[in-house]
C-alpha atoms as a PDB file:
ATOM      1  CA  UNK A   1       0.000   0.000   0.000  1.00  0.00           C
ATOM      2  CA  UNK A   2       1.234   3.727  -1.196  1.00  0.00           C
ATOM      3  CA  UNK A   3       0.332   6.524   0.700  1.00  0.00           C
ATOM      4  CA  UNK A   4       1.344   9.608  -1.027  1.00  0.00           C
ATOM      5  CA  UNK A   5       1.100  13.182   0.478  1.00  0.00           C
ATOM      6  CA  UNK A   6       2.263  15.113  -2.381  1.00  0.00           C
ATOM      7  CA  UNK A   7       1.161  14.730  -5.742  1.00  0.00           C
ATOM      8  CA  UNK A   8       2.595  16.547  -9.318  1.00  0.00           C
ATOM      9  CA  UNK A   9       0.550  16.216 -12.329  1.00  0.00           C
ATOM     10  CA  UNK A  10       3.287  16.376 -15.050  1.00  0.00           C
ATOM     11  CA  UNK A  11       2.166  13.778 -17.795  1.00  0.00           C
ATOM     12  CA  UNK A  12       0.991  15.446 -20.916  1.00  0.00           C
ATOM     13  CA  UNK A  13       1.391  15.073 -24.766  1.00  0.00           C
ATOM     14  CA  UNK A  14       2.872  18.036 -24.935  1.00  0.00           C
ATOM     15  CA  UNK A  15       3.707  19.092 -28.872  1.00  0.00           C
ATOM     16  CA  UNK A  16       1.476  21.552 -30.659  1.00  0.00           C
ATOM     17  CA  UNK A  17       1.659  20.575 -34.033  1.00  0.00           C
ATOM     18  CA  UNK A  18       1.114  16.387 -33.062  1.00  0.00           C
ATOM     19  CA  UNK A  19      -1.872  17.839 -31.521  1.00  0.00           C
ATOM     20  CA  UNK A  20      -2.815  19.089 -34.967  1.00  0.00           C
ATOM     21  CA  UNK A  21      -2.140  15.692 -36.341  1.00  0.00           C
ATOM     22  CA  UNK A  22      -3.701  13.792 -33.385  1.00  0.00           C
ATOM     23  CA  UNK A  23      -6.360  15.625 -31.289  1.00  0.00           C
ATOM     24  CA  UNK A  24      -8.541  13.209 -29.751  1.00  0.00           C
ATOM     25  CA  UNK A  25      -5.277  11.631 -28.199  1.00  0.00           C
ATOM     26  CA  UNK A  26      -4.251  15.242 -27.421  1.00  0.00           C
ATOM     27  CA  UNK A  27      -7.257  15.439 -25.212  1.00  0.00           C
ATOM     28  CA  UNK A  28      -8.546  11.805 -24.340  1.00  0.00           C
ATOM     29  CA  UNK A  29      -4.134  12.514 -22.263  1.00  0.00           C
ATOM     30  CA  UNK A  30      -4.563  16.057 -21.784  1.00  0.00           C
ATOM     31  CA  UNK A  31      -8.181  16.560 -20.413  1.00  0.00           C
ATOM     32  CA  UNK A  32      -8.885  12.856 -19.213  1.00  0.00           C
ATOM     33  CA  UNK A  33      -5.364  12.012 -17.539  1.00  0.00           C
ATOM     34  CA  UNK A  34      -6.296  15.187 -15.627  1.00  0.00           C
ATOM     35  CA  UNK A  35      -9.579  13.876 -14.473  1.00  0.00           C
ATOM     36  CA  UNK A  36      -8.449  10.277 -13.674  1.00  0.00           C
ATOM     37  CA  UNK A  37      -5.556  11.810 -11.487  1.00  0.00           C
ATOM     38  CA  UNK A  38      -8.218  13.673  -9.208  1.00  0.00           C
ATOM     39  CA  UNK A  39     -10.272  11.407  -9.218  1.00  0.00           C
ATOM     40  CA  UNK A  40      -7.145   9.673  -7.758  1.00  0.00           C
ATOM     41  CA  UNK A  41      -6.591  12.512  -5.074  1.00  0.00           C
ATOM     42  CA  UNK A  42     -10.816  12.791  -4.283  1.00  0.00           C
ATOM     43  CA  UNK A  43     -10.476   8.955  -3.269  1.00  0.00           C
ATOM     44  CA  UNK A  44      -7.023   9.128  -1.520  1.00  0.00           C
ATOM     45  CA  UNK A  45      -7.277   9.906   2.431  1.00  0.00           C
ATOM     46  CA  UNK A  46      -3.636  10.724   2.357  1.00  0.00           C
ATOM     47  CA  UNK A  47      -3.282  13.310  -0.063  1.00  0.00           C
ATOM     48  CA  UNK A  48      -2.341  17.019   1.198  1.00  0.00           C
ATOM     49  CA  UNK A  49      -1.069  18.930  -1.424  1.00  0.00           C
ATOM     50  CA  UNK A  50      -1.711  18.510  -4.954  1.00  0.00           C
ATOM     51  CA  UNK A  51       0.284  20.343  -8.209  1.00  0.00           C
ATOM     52  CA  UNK A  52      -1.207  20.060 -11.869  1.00  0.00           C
ATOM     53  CA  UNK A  53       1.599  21.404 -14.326  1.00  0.00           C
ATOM     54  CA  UNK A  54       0.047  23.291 -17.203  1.00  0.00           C
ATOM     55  CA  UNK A  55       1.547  25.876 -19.511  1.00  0.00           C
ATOM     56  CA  UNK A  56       1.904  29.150 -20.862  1.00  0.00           C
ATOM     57  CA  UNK A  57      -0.691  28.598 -23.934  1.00  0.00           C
ATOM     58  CA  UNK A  58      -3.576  27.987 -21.591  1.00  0.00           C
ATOM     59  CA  UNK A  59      -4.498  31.833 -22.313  1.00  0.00           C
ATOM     60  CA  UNK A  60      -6.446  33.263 -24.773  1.00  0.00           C
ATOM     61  CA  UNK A  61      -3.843  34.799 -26.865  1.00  0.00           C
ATOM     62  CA  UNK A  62      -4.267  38.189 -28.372  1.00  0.00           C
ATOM     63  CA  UNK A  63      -0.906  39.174 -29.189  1.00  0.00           C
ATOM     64  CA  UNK A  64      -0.010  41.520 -26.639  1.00  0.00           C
ATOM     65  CA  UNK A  65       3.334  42.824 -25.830  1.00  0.00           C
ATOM     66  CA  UNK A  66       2.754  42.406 -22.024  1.00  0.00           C
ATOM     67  CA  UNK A  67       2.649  39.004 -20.656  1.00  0.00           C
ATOM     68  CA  UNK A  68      -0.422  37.414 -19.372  1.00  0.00           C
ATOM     69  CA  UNK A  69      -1.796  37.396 -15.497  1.00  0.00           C
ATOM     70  CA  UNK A  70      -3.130  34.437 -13.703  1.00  0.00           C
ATOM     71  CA  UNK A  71      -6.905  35.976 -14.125  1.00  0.00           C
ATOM     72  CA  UNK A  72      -6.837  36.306 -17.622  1.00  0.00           C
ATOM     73  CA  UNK A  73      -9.116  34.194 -20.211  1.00  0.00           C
ATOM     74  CA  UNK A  74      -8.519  30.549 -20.483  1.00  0.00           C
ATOM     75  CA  UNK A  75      -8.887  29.458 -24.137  1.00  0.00           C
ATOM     76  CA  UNK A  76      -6.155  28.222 -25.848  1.00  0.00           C
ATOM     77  CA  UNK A  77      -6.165  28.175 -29.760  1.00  0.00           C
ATOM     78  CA  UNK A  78      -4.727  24.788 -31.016  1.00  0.00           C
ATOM     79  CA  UNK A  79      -5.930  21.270 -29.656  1.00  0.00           C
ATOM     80  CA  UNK A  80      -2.535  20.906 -26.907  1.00  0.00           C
ATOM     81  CA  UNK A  81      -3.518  24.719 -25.597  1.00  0.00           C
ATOM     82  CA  UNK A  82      -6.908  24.082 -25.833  1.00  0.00           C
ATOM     83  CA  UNK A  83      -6.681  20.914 -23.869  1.00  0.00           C
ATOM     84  CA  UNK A  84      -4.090  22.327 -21.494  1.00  0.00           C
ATOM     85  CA  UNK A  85      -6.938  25.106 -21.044  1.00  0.00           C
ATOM     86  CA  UNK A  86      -9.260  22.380 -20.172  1.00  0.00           C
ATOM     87  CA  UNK A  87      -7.288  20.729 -17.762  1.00  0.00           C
ATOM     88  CA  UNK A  88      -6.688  23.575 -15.555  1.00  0.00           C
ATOM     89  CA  UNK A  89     -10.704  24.084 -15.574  1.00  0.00           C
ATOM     90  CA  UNK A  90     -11.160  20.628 -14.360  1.00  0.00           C
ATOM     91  CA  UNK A  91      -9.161  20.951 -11.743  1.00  0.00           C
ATOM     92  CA  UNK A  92     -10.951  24.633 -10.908  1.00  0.00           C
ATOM     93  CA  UNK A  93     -14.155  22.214 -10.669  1.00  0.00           C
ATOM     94  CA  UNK A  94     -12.992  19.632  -8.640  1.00  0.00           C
ATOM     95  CA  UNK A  95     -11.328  22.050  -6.241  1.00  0.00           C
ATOM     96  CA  UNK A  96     -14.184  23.927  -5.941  1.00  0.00           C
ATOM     97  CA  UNK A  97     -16.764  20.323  -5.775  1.00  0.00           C
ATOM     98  CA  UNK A  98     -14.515  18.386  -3.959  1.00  0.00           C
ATOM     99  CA  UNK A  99     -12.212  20.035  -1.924  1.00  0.00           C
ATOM    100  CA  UNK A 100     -13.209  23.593  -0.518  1.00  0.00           C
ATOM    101  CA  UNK A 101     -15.058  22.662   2.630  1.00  0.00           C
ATOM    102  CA  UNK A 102     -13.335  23.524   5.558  1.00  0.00           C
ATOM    103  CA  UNK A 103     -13.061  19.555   6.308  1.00  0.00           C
ATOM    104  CA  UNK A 104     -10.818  19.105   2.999  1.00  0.00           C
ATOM    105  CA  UNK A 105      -7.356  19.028   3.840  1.00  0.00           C
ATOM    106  CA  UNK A 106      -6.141  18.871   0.306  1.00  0.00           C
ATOM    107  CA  UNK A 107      -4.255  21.874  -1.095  1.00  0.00           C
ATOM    108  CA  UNK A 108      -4.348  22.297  -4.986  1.00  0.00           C
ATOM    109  CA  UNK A 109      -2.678  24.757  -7.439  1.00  0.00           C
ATOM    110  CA  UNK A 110      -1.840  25.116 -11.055  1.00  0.00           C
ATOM    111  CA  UNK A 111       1.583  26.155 -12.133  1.00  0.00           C
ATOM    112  CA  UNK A 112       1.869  27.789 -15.990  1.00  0.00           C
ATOM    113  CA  UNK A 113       4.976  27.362 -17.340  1.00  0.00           C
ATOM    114  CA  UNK A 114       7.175  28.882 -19.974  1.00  0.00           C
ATOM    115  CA  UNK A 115       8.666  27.525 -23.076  1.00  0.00           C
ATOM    116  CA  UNK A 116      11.353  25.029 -20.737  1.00  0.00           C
ATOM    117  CA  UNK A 117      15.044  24.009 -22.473  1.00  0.00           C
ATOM    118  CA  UNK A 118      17.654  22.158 -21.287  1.00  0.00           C
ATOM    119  CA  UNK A 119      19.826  18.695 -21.375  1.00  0.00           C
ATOM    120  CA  UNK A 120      18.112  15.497 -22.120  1.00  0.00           C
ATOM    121  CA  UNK A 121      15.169  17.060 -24.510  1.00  0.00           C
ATOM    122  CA  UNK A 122      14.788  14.592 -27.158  1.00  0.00           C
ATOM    123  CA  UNK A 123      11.247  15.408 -28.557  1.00  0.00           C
ATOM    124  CA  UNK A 124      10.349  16.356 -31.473  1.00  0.00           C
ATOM    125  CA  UNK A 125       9.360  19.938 -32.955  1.00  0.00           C
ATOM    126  CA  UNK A 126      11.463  21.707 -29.904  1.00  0.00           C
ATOM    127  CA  UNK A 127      13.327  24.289 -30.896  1.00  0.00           C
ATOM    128  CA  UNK A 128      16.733  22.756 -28.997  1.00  0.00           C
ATOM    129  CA  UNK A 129      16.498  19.515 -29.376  1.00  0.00           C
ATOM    130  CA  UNK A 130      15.815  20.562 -33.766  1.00  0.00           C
ATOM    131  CA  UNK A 131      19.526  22.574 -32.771  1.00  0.00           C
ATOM    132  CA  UNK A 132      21.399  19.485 -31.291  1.00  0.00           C
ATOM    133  CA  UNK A 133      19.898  17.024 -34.039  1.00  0.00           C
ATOM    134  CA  UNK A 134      21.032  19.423 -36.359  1.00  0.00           C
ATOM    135  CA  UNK A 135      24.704  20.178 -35.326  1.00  0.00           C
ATOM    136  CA  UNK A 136      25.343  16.489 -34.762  1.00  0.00           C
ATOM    137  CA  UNK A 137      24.145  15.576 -38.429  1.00  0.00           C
ATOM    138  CA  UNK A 138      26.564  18.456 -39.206  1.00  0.00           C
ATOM    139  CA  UNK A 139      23.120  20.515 -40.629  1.00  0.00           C
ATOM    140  CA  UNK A 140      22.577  23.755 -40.810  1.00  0.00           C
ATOM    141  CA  UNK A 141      19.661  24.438 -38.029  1.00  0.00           C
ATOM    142  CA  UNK A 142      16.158  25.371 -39.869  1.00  0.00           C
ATOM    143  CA  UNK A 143      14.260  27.720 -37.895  1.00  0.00           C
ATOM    144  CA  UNK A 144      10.183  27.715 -38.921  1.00  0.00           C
ATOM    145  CA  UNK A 145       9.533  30.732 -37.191  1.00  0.00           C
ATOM    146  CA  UNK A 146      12.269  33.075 -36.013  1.00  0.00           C
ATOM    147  CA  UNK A 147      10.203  36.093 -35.423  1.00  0.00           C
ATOM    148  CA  UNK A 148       8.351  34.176 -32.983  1.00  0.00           C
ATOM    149  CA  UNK A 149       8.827  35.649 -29.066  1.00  0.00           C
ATOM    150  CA  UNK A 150       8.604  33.157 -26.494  1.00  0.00           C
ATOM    151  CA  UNK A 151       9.390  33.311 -22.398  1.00  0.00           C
ATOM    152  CA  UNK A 152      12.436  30.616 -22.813  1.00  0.00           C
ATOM    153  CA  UNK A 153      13.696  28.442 -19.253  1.00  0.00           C
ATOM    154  CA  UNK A 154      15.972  26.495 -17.933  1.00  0.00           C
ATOM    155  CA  UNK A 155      14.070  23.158 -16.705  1.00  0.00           C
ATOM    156  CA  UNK A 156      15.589  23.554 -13.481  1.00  0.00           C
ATOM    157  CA  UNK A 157      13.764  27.104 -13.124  1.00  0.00           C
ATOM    158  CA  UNK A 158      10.187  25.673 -13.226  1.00  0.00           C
ATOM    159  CA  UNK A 159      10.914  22.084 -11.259  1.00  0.00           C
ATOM    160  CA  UNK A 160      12.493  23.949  -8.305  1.00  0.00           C
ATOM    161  CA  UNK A 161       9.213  26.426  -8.465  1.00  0.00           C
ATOM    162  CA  UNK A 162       6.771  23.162  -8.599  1.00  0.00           C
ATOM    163  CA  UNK A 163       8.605  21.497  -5.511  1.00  0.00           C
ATOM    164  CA  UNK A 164       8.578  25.230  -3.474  1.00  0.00           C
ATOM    165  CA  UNK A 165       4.806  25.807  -4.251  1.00  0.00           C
ATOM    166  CA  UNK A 166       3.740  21.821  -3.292  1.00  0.00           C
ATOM    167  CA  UNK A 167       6.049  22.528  -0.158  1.00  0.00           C
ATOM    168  CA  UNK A 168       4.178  25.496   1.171  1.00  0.00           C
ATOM    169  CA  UNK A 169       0.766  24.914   0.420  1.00  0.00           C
ATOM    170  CA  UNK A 170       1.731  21.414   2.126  1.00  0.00           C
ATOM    171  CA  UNK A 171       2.084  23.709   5.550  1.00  0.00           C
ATOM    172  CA  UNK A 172      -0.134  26.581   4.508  1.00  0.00           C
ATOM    173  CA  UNK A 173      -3.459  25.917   2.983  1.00  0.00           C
ATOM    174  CA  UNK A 174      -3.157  30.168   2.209  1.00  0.00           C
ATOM    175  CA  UNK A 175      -0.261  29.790  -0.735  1.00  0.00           C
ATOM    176  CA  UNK A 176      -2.557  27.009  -2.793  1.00  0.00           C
ATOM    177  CA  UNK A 177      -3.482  29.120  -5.773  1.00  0.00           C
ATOM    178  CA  UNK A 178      -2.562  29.280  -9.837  1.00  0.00           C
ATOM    179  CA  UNK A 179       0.898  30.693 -10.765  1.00  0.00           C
ATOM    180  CA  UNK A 180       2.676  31.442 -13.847  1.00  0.00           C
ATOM    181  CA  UNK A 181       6.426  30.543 -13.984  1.00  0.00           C
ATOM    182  CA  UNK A 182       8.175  31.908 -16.128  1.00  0.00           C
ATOM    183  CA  UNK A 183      11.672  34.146 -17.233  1.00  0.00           C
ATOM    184  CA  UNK A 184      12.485  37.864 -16.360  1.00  0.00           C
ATOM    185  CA  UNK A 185      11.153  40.295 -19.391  1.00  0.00           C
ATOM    186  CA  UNK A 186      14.774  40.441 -20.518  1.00  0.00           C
ATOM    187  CA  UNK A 187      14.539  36.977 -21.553  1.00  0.00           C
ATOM    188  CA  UNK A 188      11.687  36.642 -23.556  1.00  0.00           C
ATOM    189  CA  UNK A 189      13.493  36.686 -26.783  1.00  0.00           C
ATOM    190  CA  UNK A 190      13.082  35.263 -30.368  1.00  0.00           C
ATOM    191  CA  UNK A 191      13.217  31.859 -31.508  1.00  0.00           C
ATOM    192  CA  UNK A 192      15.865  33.247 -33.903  1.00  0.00           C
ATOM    193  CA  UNK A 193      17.520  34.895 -31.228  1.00  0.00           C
ATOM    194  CA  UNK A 194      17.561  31.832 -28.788  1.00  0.00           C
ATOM    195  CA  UNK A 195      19.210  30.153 -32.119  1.00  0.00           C
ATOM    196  CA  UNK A 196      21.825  32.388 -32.368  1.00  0.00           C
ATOM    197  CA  UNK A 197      22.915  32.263 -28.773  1.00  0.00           C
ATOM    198  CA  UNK A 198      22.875  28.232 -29.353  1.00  0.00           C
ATOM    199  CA  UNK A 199      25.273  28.416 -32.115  1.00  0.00           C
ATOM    200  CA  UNK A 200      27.452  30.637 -30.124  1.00  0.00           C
ATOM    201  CA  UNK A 201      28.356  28.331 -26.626  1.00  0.00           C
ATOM    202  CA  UNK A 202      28.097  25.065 -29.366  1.00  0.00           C
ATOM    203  CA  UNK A 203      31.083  26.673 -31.499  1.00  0.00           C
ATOM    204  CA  UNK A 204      32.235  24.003 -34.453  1.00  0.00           C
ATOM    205  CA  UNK A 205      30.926  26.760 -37.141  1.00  0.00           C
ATOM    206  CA  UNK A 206      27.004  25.837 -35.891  1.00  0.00           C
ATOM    207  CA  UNK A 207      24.839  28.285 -38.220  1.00  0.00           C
ATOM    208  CA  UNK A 208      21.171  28.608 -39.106  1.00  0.00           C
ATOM    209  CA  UNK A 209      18.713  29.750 -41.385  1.00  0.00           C
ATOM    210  CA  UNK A 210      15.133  30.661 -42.027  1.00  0.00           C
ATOM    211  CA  UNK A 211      13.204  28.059 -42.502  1.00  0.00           C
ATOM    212  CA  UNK A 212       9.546  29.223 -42.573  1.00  0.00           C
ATOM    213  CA  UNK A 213       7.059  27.792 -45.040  1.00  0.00           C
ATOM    214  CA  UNK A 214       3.603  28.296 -42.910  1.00  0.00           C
ATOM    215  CA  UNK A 215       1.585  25.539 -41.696  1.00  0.00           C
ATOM    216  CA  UNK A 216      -0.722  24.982 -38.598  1.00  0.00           C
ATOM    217  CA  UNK A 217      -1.281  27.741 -36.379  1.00  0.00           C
ATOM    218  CA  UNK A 218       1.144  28.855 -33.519  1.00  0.00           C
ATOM    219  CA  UNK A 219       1.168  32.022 -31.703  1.00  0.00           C
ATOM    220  CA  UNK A 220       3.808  34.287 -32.605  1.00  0.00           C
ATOM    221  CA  UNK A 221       3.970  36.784 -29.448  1.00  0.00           C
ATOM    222  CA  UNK A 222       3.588  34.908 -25.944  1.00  0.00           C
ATOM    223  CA  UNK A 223       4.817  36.467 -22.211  1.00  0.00           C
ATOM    224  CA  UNK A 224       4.099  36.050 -18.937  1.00  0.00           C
ATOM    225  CA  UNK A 225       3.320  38.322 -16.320  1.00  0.00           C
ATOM    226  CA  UNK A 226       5.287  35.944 -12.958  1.00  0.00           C
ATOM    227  CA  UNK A 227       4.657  39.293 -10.145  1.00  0.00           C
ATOM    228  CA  UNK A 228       2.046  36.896  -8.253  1.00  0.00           C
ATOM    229  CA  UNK A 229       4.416  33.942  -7.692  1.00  0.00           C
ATOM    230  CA  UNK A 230       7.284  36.690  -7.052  1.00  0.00           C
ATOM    231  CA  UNK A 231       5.266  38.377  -4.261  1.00  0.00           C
ATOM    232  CA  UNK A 232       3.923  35.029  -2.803  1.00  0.00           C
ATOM    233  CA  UNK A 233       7.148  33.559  -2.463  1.00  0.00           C
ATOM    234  CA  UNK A 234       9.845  35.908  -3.251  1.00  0.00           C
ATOM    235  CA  UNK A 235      10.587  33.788  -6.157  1.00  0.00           C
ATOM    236  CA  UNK A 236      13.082  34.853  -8.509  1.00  0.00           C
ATOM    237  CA  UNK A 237      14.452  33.245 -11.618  1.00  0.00           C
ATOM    238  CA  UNK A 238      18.253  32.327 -11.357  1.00  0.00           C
ATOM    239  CA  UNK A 239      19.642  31.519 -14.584  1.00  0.00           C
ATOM    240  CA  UNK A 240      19.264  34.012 -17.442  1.00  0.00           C
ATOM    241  CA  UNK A 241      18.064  32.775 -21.606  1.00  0.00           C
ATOM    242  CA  UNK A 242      21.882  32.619 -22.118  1.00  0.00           C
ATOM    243  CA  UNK A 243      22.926  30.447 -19.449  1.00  0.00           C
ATOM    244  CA  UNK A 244      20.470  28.107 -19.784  1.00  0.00           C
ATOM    245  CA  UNK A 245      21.258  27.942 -23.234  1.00  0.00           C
ATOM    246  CA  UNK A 246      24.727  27.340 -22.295  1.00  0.00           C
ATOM    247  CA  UNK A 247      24.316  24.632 -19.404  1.00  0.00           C
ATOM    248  CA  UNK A 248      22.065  23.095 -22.507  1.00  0.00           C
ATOM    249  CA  UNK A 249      25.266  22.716 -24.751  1.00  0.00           C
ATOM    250  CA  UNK A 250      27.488  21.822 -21.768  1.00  0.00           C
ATOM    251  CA  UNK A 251      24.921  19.095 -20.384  1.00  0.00           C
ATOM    252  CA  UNK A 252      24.733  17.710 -24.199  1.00  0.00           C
ATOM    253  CA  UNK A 253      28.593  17.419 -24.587  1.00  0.00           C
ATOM    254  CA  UNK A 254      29.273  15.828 -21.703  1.00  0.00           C
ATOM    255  CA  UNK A 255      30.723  12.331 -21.776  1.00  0.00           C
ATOM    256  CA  UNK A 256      28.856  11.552 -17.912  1.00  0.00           C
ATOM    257  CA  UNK A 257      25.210  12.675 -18.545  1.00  0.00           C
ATOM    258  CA  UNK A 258      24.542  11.622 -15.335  1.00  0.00           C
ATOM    259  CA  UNK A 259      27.427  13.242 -13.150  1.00  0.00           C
ATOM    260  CA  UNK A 260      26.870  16.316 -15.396  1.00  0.00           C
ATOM    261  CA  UNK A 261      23.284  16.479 -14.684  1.00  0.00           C
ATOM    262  CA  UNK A 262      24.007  16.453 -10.562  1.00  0.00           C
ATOM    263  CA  UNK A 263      26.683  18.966 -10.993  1.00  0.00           C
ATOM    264  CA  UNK A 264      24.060  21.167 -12.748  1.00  0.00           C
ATOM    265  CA  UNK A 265      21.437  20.982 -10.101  1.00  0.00           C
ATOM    266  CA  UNK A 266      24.345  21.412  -7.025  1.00  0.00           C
ATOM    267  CA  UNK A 267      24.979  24.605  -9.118  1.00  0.00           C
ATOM    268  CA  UNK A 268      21.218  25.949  -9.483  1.00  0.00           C
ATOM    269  CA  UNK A 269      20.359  24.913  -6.233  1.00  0.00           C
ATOM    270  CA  UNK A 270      23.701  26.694  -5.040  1.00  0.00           C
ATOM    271  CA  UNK A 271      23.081  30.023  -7.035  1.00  0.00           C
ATOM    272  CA  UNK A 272      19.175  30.151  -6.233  1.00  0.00           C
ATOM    273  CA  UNK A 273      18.249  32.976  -4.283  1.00  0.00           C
ATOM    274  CA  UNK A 274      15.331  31.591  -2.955  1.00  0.00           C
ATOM    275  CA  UNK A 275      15.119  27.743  -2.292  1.00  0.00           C
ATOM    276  CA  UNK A 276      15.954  26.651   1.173  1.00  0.00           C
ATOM    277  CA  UNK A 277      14.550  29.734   2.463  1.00  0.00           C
END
């Protein structure tokens, strides 16, 4: 018998063009993975603090230059967004059906994430991963869309956020809430311009080019506004676009993966301003 106490929702299919190619999968994981993992927590009488991991494209998107607040419209465009959207308003319902009387002690949140990079990506249609594939095939890098802005992080940035916000609405029912995580302003930056700072700390004459030919939709301006989750906790990002571009290359040219990977989060945890606080 298992009696968990802290639960993270991370399991997704994750890609926005597959979801194109594949919706009902998209959502039957998306929408009904959510579901089946409350319904998990609803019948569990050790569960205290739940965490459902989202992303940034659960908004409505219209563009804007300023990044998007926790209260702003859910209603993502493409079948992943869309079905992100719906998973956070499934878990609105069942906190609100399930667990708001003052007898509940389960704690949930949401946590919205930016567009996450670092060592070990292998999937496809990510921007890094496209970079490594290409450089070790000795390719030039095709970009599809290098005008596109996006709030680019370290993984370590987000995961160290998840585990903070699970830990305190563990002890204090008052921090359970919904939180974007994301970069400073500074680094939301193009895809082009992420590129370019990939080719740089990878050396070995890495280049790119434009490689846009249309296709399904994809937003093209996306921020996020991250002053909640900075004035709950006194959260603060700790590696800038660049250096978590760079621990990308150095995790991905490592002979020891796994030694490299431990030095890398003794070095976050090290430089993080906020965790063990």
């Amino acid at each position: 018998m298992h009696g968990p106490e802290i639960v993270f929702h991370l399991a997704a299919q994750p890609i926005v063009r597959t979801s194109y190619e594949d919706p009902v999968y998209t959502y039957e994981t998306n929408v009904m993975g959510t579901v089946n993992i409350l319904e998990c927590v609803r019948k569990s009488n050790t569960v205290k603090s739940f965490l459902n991991v989202t992303t940034d494209k659960v908004y409505k998107n219209n563009e804007w230059e300023w990044g998007y607040r926790e209260d702003e419209y859910l209603d993502g465009y493409d079948p992943y967004s869309n079905s992100k959207s719906c998973s956070e308003l499934v878990t609105h319902s069942y906190k609100n059906s399930f667990f708001s009387s003052k007898d509940s002690k389960v704690r949930i949140s949401t946590a919205r994430a930016g567009n996450v990079i670092g060592g070990g990506d292998f999937a496809k249609d990510r921007i890094v991963p496209d970079c490594i594939r290409a450089v070790q095939n000795s390719q030039k890098i095709g970009v599809r869309n290098p005008y596109s802005i996006r709030p680019f992080q370290h993984v370590l940035e987000p995961l160290f956020a998840y585990l903070m916000i699970a830990k305190c609405q563990y002890e204090d029912e008052n921090y359970a809430g919904y939180y974007n995580v994301g970069p400073n302003e500074e680094d939301c930056i193009t895809t082009g311009e992420l590129v370019t700072l990939f080719c740089k700390h990878w050396g070995e004459d890495a280049n790119w080019e434009n490689q846009f030919v249309g296709g399904p939709h994809e937003a093209n301006f996306l921020k996020l506004d991250c002053s909640k989750i900075k004035r709950t906790f006194g959260w603060r990002p700790t590696w800038n676009v660049e250096k978590a571009i760079e621990k990308t290359v150095e995790f991905e040219k490592a002979n020891d993966k796994i030694k490299q990977m431990d030095k890398q989060i003794c070095d976050f945890t090290e430089e993080s301003c906020i965790w063990g606080n």
